[in-house]
Protein backbone atom coordinates (compact mmCIF):
# COMPACT_ATOMS: atom_id res chain seq x y z
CA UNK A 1 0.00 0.00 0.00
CA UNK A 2 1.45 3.32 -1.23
CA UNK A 3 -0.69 6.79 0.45
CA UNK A 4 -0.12 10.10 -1.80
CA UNK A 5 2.04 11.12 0.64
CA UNK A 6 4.58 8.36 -1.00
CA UNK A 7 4.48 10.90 -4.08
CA UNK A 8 2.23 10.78 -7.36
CA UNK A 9 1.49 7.62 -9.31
CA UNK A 10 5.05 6.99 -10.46
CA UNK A 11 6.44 7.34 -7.25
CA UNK A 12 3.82 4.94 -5.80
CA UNK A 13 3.42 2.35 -8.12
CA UNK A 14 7.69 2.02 -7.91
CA UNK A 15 7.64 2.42 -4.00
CA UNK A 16 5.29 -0.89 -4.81
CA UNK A 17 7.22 -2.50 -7.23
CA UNK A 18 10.14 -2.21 -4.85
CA UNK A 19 8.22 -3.44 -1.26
CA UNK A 20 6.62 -6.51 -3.41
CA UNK A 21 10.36 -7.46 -4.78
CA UNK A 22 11.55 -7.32 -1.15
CA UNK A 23 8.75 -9.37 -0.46
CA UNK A 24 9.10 -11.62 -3.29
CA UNK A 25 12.45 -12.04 -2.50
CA UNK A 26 12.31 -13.35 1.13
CA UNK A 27 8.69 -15.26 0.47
CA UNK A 28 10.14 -18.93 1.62
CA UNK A 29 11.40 -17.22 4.73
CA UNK A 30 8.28 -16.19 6.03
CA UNK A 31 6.13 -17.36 8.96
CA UNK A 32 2.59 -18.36 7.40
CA UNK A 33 0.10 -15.57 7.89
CA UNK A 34 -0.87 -12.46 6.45
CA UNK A 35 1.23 -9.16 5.73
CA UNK A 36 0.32 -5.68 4.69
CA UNK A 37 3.60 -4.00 3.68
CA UNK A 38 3.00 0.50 3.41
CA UNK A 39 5.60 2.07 1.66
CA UNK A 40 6.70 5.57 3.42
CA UNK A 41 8.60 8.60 1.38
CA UNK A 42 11.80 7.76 2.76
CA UNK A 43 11.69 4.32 0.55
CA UNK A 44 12.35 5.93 -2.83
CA UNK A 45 15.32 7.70 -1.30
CA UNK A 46 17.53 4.21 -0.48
CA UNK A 47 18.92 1.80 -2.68
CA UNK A 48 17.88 -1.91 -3.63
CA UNK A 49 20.46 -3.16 -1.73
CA UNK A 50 20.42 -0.68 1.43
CA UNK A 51 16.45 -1.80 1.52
CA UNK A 52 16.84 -5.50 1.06
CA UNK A 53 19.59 -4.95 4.04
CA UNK A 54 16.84 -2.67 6.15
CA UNK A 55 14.31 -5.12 5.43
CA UNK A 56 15.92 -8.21 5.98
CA UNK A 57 17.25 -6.45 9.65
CA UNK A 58 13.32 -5.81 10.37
CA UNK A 59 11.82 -9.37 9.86
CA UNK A 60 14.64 -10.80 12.37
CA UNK A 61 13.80 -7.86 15.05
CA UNK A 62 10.23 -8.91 14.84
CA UNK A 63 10.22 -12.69 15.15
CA UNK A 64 8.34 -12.88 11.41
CA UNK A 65 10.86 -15.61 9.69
CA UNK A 66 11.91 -18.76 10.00
C-alpha cells in the first residue's frame, strides 16, 4: 500500500514495485500468515540493496521468519 504522501502515481506504483520485490524475495522465509507492507517517502530515497539490508534487519527484530 502506497498513500499520496509516497508521491504521485510513479512514485507509488515504484515504492510498490520495490516493497513486493523485497517481499518476493524473502517469500520462503516467512512465517505463514498475512502481511500488509506500506511504503513511506523515505523508501524511494535508499537503494535496492540498502532496503533489502533494512528489510531483511526488520523481519529478524520482529520474530516474522523462520
Amino acid at each position: 500500500m502506497a498513500g499520496k504522501k509516497v508521491g504521485n502515481a510513479v512514485h507509488r506504483n515504484k515504492a510498490k514495485r520495490l516493497l513486493r520485490a523485497l517481499f518476493i524475495a524473502n517469500l520462503p522465509r516467512f512465517k505463514k500468515g498475512d502481511y500488509v507492507l506500506v511504503a513511506k517517502p523515505a523508501l524511494l530515497k535508499e537503494t535496492f540493496e540498502v532496503l533489502s539490508k533494512t528489510f531483511d534487519n526488520t523481519l529478524k527484530r520482529s520474530s516474522l521468519i523462520l
